[in-house]
Protein backbone atom coordinates (compact mmCIF):
# COMPACT_ATOMS: atom_id res chain seq x y z
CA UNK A 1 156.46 57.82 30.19
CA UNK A 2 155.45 55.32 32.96
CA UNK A 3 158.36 54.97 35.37
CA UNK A 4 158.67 51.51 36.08
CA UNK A 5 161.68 50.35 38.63
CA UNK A 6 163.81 47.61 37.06
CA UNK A 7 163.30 44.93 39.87
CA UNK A 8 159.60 45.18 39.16
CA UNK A 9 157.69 42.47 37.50
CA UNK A 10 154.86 43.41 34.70
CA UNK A 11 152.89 41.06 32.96
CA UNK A 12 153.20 41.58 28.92
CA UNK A 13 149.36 41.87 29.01
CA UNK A 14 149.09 44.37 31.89
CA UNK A 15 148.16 47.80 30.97
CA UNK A 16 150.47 50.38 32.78
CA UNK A 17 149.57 53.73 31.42
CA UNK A 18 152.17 56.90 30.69
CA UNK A 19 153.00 58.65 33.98
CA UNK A 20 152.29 55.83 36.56
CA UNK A 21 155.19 55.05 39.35
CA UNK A 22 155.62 51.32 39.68
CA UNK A 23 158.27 50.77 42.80
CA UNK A 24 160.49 48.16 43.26
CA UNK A 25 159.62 44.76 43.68
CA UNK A 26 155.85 45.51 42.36
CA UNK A 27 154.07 42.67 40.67
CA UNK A 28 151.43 43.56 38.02
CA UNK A 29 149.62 40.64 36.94
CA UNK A 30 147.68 39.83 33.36
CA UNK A 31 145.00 42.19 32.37
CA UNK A 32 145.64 44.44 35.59
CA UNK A 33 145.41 48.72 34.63
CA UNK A 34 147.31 51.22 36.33
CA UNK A 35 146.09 54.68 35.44
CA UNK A 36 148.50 57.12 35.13
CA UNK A 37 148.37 58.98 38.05
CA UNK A 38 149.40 55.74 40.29
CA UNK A 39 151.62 55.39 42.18
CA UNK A 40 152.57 51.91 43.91
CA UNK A 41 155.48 52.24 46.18
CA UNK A 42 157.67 48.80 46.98
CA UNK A 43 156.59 45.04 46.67
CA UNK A 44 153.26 46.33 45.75
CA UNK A 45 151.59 43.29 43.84
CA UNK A 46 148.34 44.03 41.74
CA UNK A 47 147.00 40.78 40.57
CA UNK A 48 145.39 40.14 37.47
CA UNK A 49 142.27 41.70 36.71
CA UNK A 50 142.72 44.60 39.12
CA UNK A 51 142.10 48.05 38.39
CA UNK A 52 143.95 51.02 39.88
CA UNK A 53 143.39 54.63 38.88
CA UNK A 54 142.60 58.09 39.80
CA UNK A 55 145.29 60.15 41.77
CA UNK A 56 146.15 57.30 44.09
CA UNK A 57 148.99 56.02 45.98
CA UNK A 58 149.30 52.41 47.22
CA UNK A 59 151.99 52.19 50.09
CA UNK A 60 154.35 49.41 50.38
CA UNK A 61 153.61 45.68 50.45
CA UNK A 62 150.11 45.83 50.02
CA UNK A 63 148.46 43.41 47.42
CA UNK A 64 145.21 44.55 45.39
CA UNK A 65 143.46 41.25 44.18
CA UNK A 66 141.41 40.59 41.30
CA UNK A 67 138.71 43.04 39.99
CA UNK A 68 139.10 44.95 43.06
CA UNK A 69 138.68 48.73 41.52
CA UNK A 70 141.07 51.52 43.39
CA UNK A 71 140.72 55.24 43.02
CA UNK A 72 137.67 55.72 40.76
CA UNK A 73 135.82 58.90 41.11
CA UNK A 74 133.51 58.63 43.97
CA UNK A 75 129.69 58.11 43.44
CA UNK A 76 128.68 62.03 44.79
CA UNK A 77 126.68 63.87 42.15
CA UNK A 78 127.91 66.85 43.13
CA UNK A 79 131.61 65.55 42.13
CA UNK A 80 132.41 67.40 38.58
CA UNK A 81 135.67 66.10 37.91
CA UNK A 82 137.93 67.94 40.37
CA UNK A 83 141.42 66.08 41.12
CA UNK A 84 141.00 64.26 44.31
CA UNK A 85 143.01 61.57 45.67
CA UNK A 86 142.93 58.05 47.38
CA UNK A 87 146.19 57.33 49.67
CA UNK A 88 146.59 53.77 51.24
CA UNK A 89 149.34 53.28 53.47
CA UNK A 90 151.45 50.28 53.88
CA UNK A 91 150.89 46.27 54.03
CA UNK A 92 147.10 46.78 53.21
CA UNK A 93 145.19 43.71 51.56
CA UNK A 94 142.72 45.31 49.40
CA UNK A 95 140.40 41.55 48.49
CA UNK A 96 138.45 40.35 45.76
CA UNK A 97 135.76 43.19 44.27
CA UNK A 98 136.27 45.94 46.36
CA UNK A 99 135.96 49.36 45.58
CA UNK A 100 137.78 52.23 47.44
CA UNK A 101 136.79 55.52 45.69
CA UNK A 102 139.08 59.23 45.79
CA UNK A 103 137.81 62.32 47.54
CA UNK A 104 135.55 65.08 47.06
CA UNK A 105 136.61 68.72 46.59
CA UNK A 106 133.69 69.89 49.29
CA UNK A 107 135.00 66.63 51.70
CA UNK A 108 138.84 67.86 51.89
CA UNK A 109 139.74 66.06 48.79
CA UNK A 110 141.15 62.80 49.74
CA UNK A 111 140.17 59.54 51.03
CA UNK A 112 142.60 57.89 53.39
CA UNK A 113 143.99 54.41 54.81
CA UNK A 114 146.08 53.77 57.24
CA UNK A 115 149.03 50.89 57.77
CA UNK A 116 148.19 47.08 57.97
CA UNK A 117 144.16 46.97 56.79
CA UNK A 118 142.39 44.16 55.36
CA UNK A 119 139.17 45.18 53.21
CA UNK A 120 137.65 42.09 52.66
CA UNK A 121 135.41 40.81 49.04
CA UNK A 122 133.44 43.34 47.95
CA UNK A 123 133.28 45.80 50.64
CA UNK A 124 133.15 49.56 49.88
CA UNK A 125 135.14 52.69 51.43
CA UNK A 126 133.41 55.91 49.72
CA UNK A 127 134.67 59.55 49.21
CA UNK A 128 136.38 61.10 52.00
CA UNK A 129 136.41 58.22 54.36
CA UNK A 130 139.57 58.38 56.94
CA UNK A 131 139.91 55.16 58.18
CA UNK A 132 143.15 54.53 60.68
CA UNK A 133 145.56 51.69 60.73
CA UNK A 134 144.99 48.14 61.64
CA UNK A 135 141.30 47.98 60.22
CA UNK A 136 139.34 44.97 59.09
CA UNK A 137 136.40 45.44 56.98
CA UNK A 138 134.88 42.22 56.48
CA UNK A 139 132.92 41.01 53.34
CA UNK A 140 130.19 43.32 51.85
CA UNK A 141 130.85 46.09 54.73
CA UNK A 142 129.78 49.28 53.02
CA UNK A 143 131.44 52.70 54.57
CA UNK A 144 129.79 56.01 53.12
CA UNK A 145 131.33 58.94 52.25
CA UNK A 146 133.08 61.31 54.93
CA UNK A 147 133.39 58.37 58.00
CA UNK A 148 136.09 58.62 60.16
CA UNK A 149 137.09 54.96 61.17
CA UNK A 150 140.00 55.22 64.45
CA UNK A 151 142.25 52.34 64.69
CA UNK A 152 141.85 48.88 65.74
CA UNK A 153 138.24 48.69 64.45
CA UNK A 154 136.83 45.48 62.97
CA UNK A 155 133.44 46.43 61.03
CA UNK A 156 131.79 43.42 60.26
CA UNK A 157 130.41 41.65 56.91
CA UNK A 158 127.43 43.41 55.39
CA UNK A 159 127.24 46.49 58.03
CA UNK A 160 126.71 50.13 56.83
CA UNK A 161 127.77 52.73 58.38
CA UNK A 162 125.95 55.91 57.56
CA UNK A 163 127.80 59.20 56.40
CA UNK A 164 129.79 61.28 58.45
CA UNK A 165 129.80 58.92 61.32
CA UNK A 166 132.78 58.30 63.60
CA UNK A 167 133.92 54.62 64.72
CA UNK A 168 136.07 54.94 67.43
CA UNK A 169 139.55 52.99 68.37
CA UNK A 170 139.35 49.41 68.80
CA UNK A 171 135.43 49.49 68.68
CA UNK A 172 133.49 46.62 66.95
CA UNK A 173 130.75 46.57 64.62
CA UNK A 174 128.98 42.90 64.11
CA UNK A 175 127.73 41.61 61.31
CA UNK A 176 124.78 42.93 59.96
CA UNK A 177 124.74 46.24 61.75
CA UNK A 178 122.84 49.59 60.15
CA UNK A 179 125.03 52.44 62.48
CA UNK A 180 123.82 56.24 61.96
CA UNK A 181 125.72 57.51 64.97
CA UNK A 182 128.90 57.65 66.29
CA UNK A 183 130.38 54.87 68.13
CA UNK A 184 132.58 55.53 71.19
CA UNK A 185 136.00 53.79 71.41
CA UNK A 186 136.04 50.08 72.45
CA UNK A 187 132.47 49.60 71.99
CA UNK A 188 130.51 47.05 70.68
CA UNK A 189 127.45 47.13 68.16
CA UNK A 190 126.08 43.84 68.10
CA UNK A 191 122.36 43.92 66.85
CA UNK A 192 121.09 45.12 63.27
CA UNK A 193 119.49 47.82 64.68
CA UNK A 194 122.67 49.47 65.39
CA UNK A 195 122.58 49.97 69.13
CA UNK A 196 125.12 50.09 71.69
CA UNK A 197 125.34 47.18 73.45
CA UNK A 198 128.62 47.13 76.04
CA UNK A 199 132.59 47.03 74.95
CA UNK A 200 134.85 45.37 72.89
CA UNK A 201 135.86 43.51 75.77
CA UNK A 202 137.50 40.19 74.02
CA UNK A 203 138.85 42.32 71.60
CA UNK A 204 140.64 44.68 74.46
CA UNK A 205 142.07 41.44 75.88
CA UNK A 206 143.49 40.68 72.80
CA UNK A 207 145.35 43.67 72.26
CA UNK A 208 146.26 43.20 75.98
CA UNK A 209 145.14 45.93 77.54
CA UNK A 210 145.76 46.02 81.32
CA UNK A 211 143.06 44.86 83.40
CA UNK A 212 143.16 48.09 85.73
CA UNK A 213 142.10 49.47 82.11
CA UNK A 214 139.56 47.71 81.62
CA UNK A 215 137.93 47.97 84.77
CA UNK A 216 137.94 52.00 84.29
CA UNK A 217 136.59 51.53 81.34
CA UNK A 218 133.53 48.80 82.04
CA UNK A 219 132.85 51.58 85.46
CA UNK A 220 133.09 54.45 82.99
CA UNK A 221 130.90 52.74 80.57
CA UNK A 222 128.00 52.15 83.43
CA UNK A 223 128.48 55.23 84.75
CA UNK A 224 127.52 56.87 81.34
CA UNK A 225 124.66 54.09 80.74
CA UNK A 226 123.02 55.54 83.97
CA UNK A 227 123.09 58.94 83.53
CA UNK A 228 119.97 61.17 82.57
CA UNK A 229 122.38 64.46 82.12
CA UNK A 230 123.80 64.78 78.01
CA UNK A 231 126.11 62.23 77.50
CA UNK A 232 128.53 65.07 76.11
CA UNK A 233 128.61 66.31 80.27
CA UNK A 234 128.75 62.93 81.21
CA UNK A 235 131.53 62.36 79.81
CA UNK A 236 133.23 65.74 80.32
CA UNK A 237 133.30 65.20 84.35
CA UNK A 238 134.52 61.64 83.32
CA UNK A 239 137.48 63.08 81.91
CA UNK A 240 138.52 65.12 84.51
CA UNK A 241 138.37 62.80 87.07
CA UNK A 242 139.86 60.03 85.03
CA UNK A 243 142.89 57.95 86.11
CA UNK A 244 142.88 56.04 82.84
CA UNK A 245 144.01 56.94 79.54
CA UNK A 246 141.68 54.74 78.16
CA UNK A 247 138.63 56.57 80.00
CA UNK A 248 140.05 59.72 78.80
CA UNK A 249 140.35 58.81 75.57
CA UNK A 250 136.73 57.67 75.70
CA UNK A 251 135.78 60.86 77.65
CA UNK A 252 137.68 63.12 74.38
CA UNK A 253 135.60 61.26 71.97
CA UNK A 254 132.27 61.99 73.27
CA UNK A 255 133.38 65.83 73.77
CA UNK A 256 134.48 66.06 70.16
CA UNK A 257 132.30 67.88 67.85
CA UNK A 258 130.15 65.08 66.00
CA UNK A 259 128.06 65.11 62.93
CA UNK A 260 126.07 62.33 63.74
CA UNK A 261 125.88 62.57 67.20
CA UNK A 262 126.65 59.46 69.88
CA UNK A 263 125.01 56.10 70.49
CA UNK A 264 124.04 56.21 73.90
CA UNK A 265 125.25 53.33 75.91
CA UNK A 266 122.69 50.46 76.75
């Protein structure tokens, strides 16, 4: 049997299948499945037409909208039914159309969220994506399987980002953008062709960064632009002679094993 909290609020013409875990407060609107598997936690509101299913959890106050689809298998061939799972953390808008799929058994199984995301109409989070908190995805953004998305990243509408690439903190993909390589923290891809054209600087204003930061940072940035040694060096010897934690950070990212490797800055 489904267990269903009291408090919560299920339309007669919902379908909430045996075994899901509906939370207090939740709000399942006309025509809306839960699979049984699900598991919404509090004030969780799935509105009509919304499907949610696979091994997933949905973390409090996050609203799924109509015909968004949650925690179907993911679209890997290789995937042969092995129980994977899609967690979402808490006060995530999940829009119109979307699709977030589970894991992969070969990917680590799971496909993550983090707090306070918005993944805008139709956009796509595939199989073994990690994706931090405060993330926008904006309309028709398409993230393949095995990306690692850092927090504070806005990826913006009808940009791909390629498999097994890294986005790192508060970086910003525009609109339109085809990325194949990893993108350091608090940079900024702002042509189709996916290059790396400077940092995030409006967006590290609004997150009020100190300006001491981001004067490491834009130094640190030119410093790595003008360098013919690997960018992997570069940034090592940036590092250790760092003041900033924000030019560390950016110096750890670069010296992190990548699959993809980096976008060089322009």
């Amino acid at each position: 049997m489904s267990g269903i909290d009291p408090s919560a609020t299920v339309h007669p013409m919902a379908v909430v299948e045996d075994g899901a875990q509906i939370g207090a407060g939740c709000t399942i609107g006309p025509f809306a499945i839960i699979g049984p598997e699900v598991t919404l936690a509090e004030n969780v509101t799935v509105k009509p037409h919304a499907l949610v299913t696979g091994w997933t959890e949905i973390g409090a106050g996050c609203t799924i909208f109509s015909f968004a689809s949650v925690g179907e298998i993911p679209q890997d061939l290789k995937y042969a039914g092995e129980r994977t799972r899609l967690v979402i953390g808490r006060n995530c808008r999940i829009r119109e159309n979307a699709t977030l799929h589970s894991g992969t058994e070969h990917g680590g199984g799971i496909t993550r969220m983090g707090d306070n995301c918005l993944v805008m109409a139709g956009a796509h989070v595939g199989h073994d994506a990690q994706i931090g908190n405060n993330v926008i995805l904006a309309n028709y953004a398409g993230i393949a399987g095995h990306v690692v998305i850092e927090d504070n990243v806005i990826v913006g509408a009808l940009s791909g980002i390629h498999q097994f690439v890294r986005i790192g903190e508060g970086a910003i993909i525009g609109g339109v953008s085809r990325v194949t390589h990893d993108v350091m923290p608090f940079g900024m891809v702002a042509s189709s062709d996916g290059t790396l054209n400077g940092l995030n600087l409006i967006g590290l204003k609004r997150r009020g960064m100190a300006r001491e930061d981001i004067a490491a940072l834009r130094e640190a940035y030119r410093t790595l632009a003008d360098t013919d040694a690997p960018l992997v060096e570069a940034a090592r010897d940036l590092g250790e002679e760092a003041q900033s934690d924000a030019v560390r950070k950016l110096a750890a990212f670069f010296t992190t094993a990548s699959g993809r490797s980096f976008l060089r800055p322009q």
